[in-house]
N, C-alpha and C. Protein backbone atom coordinates (compact mmCIF):
# COMPACT_ATOMS: atom_id res chain seq x y z
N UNK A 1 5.22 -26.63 -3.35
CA UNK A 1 6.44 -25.98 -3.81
C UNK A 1 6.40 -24.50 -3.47
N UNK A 2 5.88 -23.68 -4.41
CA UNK A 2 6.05 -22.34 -3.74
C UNK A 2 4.57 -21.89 -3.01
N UNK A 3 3.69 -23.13 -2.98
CA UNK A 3 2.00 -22.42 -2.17
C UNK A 3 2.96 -22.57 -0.39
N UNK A 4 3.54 -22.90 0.03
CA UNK A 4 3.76 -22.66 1.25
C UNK A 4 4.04 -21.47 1.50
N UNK A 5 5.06 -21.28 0.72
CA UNK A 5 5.61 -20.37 0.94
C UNK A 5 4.85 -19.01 0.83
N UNK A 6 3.77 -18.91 -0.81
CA UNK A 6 3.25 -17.80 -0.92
C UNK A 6 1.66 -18.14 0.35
N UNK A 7 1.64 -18.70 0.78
CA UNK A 7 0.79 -18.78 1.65
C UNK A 7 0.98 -17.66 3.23
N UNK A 8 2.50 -18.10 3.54
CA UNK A 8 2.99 -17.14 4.51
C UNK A 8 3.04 -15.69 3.96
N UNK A 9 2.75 -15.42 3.09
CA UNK A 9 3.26 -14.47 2.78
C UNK A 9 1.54 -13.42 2.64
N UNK A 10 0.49 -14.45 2.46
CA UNK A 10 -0.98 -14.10 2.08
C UNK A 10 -0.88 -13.44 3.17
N UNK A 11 -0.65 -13.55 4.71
CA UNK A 11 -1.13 -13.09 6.10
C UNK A 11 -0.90 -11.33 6.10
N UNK A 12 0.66 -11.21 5.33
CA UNK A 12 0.96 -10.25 5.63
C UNK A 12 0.07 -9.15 4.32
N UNK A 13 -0.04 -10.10 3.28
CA UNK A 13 -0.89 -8.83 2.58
C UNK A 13 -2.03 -8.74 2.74
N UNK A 14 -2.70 -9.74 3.11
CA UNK A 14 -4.25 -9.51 3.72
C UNK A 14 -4.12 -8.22 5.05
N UNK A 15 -3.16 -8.47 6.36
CA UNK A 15 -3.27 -7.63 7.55
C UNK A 15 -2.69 -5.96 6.48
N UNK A 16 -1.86 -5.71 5.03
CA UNK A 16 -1.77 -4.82 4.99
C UNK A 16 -3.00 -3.91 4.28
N UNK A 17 -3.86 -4.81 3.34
CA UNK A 17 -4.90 -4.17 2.45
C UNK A 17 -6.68 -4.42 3.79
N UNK A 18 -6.00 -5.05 4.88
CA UNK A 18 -7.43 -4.73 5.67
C UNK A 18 -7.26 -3.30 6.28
N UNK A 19 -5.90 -2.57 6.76
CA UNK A 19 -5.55 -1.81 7.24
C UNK A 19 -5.53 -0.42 6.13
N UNK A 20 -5.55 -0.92 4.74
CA UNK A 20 -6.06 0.16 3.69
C UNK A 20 -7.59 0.07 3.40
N UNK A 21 -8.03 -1.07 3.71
CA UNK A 21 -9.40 -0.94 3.66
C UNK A 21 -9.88 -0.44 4.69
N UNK A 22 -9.46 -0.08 5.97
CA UNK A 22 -10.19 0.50 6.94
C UNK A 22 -9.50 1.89 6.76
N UNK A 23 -8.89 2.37 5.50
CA UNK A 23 -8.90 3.90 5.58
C UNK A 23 -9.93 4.27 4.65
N UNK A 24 -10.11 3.63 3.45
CA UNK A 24 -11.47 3.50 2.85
C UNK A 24 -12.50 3.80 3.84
N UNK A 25 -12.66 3.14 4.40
CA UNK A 25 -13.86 2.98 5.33
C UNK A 25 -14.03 4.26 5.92
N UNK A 26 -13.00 4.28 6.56
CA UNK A 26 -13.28 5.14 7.50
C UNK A 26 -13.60 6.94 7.03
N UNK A 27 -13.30 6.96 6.44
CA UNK A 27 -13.25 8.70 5.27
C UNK A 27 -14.86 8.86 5.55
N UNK A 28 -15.34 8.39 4.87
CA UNK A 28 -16.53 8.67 4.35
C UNK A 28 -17.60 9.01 5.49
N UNK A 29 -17.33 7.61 6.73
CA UNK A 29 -17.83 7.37 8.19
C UNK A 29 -17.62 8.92 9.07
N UNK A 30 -16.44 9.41 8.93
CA UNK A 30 -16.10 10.29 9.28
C UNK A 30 -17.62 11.73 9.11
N UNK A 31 -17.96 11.78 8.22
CA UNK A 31 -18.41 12.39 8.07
C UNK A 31 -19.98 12.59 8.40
N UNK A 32 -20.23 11.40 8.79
CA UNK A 32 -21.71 10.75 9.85
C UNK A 32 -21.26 10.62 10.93
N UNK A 33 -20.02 10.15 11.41
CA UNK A 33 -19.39 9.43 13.01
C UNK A 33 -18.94 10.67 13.35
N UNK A 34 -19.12 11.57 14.23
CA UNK A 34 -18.78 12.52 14.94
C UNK A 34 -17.35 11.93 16.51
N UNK A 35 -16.96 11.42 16.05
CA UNK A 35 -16.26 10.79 17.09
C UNK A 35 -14.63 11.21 17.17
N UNK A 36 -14.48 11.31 18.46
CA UNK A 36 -12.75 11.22 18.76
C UNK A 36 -11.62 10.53 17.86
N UNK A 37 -11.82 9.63 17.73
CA UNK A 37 -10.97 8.08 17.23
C UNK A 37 -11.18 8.56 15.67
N UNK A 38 -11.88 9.20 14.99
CA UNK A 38 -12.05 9.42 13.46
C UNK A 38 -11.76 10.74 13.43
N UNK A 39 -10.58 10.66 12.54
CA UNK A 39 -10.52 12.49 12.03
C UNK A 39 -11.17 12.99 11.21
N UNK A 40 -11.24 14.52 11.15
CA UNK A 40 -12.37 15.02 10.04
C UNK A 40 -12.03 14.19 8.47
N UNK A 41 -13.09 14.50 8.08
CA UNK A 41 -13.32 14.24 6.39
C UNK A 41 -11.69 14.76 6.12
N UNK A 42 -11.67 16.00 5.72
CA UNK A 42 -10.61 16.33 5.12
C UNK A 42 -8.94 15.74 5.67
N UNK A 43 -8.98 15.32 6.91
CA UNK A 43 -7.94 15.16 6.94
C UNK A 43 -7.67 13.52 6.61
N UNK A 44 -8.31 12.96 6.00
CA UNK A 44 -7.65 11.70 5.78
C UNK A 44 -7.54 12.10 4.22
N UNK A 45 -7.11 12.79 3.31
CA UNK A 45 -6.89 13.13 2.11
C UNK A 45 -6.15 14.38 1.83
N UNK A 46 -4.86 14.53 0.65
CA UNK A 46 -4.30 15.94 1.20
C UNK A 46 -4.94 16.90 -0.32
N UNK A 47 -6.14 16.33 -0.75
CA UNK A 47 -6.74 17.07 -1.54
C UNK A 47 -5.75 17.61 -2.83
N UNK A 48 -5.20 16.39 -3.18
CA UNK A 48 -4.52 16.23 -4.42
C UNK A 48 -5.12 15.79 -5.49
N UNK A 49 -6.81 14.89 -5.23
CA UNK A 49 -7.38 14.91 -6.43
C UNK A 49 -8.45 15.37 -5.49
N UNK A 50 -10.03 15.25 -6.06
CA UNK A 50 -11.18 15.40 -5.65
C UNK A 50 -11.70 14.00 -5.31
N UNK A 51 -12.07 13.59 -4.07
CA UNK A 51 -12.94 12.76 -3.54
C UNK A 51 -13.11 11.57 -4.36
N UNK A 52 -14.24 11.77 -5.10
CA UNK A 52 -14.74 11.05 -6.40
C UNK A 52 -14.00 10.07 -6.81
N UNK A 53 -12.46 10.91 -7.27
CA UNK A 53 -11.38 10.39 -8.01
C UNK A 53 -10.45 9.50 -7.03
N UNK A 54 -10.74 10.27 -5.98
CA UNK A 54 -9.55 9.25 -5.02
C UNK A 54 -10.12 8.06 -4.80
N UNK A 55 -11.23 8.14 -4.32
CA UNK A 55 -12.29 7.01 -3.93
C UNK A 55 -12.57 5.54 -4.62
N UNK A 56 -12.37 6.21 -6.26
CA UNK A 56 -12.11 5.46 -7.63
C UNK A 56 -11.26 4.79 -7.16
N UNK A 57 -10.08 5.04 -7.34
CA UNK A 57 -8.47 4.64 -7.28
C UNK A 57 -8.33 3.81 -6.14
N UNK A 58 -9.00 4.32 -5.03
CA UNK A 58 -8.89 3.24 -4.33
C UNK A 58 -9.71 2.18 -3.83
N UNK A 59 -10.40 2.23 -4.08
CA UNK A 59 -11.69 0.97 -4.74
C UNK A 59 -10.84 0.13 -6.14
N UNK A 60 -10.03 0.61 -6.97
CA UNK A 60 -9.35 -0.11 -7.54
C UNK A 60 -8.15 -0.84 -7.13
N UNK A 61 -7.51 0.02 -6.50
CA UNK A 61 -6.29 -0.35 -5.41
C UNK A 61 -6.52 -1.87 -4.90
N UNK A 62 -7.78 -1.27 -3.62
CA UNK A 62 -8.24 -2.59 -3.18
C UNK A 62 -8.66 -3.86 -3.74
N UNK A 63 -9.49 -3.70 -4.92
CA UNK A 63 -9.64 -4.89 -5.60
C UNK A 63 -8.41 -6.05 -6.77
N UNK A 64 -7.19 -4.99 -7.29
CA UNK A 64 -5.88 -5.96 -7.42
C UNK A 64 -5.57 -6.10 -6.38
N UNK A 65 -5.33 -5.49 -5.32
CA UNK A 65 -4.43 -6.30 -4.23
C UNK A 65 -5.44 -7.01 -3.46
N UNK A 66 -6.61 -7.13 -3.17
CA UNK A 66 -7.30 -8.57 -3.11
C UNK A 66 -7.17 -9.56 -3.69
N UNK A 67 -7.03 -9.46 -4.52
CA UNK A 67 -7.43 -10.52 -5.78
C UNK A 67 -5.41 -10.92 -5.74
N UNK A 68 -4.66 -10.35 -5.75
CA UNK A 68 -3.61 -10.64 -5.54
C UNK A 68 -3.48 -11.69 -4.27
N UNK A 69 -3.85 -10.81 -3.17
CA UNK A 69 -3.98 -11.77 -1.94
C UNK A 69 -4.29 -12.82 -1.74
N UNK A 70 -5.76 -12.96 -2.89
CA UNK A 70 -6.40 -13.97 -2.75
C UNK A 70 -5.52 -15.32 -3.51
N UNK A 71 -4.83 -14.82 -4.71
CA UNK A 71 -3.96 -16.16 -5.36
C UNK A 71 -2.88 -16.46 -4.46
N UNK A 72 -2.17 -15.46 -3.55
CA UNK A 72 -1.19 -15.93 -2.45
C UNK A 72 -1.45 -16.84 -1.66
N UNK A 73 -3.07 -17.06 -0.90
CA UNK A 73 -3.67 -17.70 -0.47
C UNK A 73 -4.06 -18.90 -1.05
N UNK A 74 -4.00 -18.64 -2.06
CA UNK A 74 -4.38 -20.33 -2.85
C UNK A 74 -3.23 -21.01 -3.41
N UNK A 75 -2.09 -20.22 -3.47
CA UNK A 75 -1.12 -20.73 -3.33
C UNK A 75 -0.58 -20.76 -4.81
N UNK A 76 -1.11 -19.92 -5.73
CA UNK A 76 -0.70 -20.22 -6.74
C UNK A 76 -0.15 -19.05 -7.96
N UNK A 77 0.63 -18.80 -6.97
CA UNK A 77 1.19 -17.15 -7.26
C UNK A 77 2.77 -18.33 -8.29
N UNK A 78 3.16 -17.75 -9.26
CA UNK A 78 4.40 -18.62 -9.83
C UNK A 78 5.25 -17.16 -8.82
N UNK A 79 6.88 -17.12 -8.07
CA UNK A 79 7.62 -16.07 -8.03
C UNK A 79 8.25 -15.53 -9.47
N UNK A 80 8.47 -14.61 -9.69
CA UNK A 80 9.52 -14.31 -10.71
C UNK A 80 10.69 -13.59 -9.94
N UNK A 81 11.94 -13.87 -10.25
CA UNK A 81 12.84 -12.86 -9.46
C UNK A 81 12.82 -11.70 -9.63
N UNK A 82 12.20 -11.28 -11.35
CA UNK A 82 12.53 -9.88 -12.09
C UNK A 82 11.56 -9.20 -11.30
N UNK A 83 10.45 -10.15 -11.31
CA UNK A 83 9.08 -8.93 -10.69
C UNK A 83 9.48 -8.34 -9.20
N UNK A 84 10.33 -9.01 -8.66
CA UNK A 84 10.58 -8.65 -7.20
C UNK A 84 11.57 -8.16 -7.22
N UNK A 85 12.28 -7.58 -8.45
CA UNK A 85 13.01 -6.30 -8.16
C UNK A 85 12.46 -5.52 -8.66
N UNK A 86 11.61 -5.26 -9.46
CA UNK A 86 10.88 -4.05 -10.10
C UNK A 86 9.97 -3.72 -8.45
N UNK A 87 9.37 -4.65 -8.42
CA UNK A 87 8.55 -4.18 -7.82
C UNK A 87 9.23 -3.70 -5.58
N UNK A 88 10.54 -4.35 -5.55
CA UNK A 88 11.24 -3.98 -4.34
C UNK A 88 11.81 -2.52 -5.06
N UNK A 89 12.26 -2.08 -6.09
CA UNK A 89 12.17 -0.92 -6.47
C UNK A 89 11.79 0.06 -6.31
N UNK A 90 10.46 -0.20 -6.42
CA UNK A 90 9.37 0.37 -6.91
C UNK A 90 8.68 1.12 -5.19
N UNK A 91 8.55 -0.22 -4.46
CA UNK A 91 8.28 -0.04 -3.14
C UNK A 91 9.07 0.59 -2.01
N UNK A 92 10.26 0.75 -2.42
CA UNK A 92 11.53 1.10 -1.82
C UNK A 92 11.82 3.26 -1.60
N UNK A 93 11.31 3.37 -3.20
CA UNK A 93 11.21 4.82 -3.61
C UNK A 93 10.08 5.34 -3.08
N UNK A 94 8.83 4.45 -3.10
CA UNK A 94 7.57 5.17 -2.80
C UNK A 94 7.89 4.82 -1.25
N UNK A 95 8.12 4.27 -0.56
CA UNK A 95 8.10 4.36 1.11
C UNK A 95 8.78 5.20 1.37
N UNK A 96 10.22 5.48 1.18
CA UNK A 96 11.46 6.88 1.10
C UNK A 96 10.59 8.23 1.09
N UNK A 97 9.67 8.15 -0.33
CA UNK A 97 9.04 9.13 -0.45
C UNK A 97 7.79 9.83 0.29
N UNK A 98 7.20 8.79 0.74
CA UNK A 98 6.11 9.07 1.93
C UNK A 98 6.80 9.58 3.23
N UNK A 99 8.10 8.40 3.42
CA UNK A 99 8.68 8.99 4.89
C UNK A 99 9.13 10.41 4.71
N UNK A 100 9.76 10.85 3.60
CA UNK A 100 10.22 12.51 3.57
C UNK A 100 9.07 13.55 3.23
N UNK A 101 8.14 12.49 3.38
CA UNK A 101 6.90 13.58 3.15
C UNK A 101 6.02 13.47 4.41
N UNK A 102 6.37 12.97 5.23
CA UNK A 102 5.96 12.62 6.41
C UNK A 102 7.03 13.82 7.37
N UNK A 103 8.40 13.46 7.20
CA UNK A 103 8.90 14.24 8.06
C UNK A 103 9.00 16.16 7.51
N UNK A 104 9.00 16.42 6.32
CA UNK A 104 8.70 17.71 5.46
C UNK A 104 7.17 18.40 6.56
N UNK A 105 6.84 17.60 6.28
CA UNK A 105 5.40 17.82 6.50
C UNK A 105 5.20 17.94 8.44
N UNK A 106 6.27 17.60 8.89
CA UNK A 106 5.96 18.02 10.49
C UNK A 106 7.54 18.84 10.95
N UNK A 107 7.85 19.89 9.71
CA UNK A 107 9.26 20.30 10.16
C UNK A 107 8.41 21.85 8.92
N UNK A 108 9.34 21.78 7.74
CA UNK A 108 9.59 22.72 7.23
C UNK A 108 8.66 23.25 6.26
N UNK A 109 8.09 22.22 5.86
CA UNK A 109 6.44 22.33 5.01
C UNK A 109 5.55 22.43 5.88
N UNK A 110 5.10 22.45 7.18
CA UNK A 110 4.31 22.14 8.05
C UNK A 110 2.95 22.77 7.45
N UNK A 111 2.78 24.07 6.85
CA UNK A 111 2.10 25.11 6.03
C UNK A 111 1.32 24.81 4.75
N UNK A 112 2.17 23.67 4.04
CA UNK A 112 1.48 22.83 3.25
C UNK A 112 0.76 22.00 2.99
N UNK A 113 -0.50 22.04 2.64
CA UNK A 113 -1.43 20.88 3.19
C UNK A 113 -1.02 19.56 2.37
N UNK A 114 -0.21 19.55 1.31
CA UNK A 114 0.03 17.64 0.41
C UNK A 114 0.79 17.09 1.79
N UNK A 115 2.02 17.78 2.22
CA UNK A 115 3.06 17.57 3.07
C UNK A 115 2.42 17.53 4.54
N UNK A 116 1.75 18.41 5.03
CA UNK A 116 0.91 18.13 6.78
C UNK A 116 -0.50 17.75 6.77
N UNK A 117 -0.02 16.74 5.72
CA UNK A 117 -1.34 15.61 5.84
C UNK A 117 -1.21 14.01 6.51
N UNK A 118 -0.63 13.95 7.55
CA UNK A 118 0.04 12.76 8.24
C UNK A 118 -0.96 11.41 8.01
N UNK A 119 -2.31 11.24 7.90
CA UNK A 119 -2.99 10.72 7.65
C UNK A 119 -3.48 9.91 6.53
N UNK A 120 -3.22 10.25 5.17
CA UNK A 120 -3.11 9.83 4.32
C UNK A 120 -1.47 9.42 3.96
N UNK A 121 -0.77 10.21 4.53
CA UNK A 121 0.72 9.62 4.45
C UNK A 121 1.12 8.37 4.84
N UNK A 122 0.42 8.27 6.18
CA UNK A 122 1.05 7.06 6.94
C UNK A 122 0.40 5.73 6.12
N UNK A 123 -0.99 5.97 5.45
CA UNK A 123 -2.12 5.03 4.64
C UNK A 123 -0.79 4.84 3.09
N UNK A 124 -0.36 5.58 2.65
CA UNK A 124 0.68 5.35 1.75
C UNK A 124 1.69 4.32 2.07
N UNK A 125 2.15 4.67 3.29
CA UNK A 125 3.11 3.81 3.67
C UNK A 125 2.84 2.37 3.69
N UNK A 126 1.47 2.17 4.35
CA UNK A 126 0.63 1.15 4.33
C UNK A 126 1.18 -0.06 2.60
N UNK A 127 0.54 1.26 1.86
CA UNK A 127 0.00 0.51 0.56
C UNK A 127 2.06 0.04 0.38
N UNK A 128 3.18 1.34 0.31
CA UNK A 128 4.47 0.95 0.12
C UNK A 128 5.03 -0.44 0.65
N UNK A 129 4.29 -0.79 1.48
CA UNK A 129 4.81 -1.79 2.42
C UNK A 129 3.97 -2.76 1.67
N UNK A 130 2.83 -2.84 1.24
CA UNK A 130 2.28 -4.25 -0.12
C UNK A 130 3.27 -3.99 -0.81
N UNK A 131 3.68 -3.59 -1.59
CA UNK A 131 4.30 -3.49 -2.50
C UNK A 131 6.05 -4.17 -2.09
N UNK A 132 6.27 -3.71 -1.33
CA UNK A 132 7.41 -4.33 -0.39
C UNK A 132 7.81 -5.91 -0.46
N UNK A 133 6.39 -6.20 0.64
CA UNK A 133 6.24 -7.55 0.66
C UNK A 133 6.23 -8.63 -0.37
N UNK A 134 5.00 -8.11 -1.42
CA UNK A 134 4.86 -8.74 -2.52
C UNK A 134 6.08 -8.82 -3.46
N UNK A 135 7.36 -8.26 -3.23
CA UNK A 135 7.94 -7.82 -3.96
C UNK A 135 9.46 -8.89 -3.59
N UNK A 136 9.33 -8.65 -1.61
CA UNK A 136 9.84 -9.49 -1.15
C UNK A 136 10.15 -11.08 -1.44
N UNK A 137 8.73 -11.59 -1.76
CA UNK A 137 8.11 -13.05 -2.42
C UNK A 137 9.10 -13.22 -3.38
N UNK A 138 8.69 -11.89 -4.36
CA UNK A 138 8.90 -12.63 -5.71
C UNK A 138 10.69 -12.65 -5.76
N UNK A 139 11.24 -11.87 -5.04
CA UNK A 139 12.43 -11.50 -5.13
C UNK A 139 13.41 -13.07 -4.62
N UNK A 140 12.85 -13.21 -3.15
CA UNK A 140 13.61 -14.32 -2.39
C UNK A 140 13.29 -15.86 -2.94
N UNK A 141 11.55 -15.82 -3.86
CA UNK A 141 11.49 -17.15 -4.27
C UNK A 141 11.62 -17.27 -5.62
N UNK A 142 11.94 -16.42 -6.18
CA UNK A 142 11.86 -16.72 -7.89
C UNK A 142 13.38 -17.23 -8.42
N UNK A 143 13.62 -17.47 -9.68
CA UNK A 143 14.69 -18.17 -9.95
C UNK A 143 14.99 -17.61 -10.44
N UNK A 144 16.76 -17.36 -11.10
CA UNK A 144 17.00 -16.69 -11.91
C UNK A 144 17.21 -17.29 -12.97
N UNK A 145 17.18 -15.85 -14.20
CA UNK A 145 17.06 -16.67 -15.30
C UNK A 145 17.97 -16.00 -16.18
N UNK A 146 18.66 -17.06 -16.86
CA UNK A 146 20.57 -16.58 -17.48
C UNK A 146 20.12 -16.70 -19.06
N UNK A 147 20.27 -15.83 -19.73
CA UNK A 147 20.48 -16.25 -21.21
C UNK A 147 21.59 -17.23 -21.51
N UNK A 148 21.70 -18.21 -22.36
CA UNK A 148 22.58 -18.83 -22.85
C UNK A 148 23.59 -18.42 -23.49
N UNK A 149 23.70 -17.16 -23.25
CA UNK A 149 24.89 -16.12 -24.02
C UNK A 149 26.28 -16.37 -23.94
């Protein structure tokens, strides 16, 4: 019934939280890997919290939306319609908000390091777009539900 469906849907959040897990990754590497292809330490963060804290957060990040992924994959996600508008909401404002902080940030803020941090921006977008998807699911497969009013 709905494992097919949330099954198609596992591909796309697995390819989006491997692509946040390789910004994880890569931060830290950065700072042993002297290489072209890896930007400095600092620029994959626009130093809005301290290291430590970000690192937290997203080590948490990654582990609900695994574990999310992982029930998409097993097929046993129930949709709700409500959750997939909160959460197409939700994903809708924060992508808007990365993109104008994306384009701020290579125009009129350029000077500001939250805003000409393209690197962690585009990794936002990343995560906006789980949120999207997952949101997508619940939106297109869930049922609605009428009070008897």
């Amino acid at each position: 019934m709905y494992s097919d469906q949330s099954r198609r849907y596992a591909i796309g959040l697995w390819l989006l939280l491997a692509l946040f897990a390789f910004r994880v990754v890569a931060q830290p590497l950065s700072l042993v890997l002297h290489v072209a292809i890896l930007p400095p330490f600092e620029s994959w963060h626009s130093a809005a919290l301290p290291y430590e804290l970000l690192l937290a957060a997203q080590l948490l990040i990654l582990a609900v939306f695994a574990w999310t992924a992982y029930r998409f994959t097993r097929g046993i996600v129930r949709p709700r319609r409500s959750m997939g508008t909160v959460a197409l909401t939700v994903g809708t404002v924060y992508f808007l908000s990365m993109v104008a902080r994306l384009i701020l940030g290579f125009t009129v803020l350029r000077g500001e390091r939250w805003f000409a941090s393209p690197v962690p921006t585009i990794f936002h977008l990343v995560l906006a777009s789980w949120v999207l998807l997952y949101g997508q699911f619940h939106r297109a497969h869930g049922e609605e539900r009428f009070s008897g009013r």
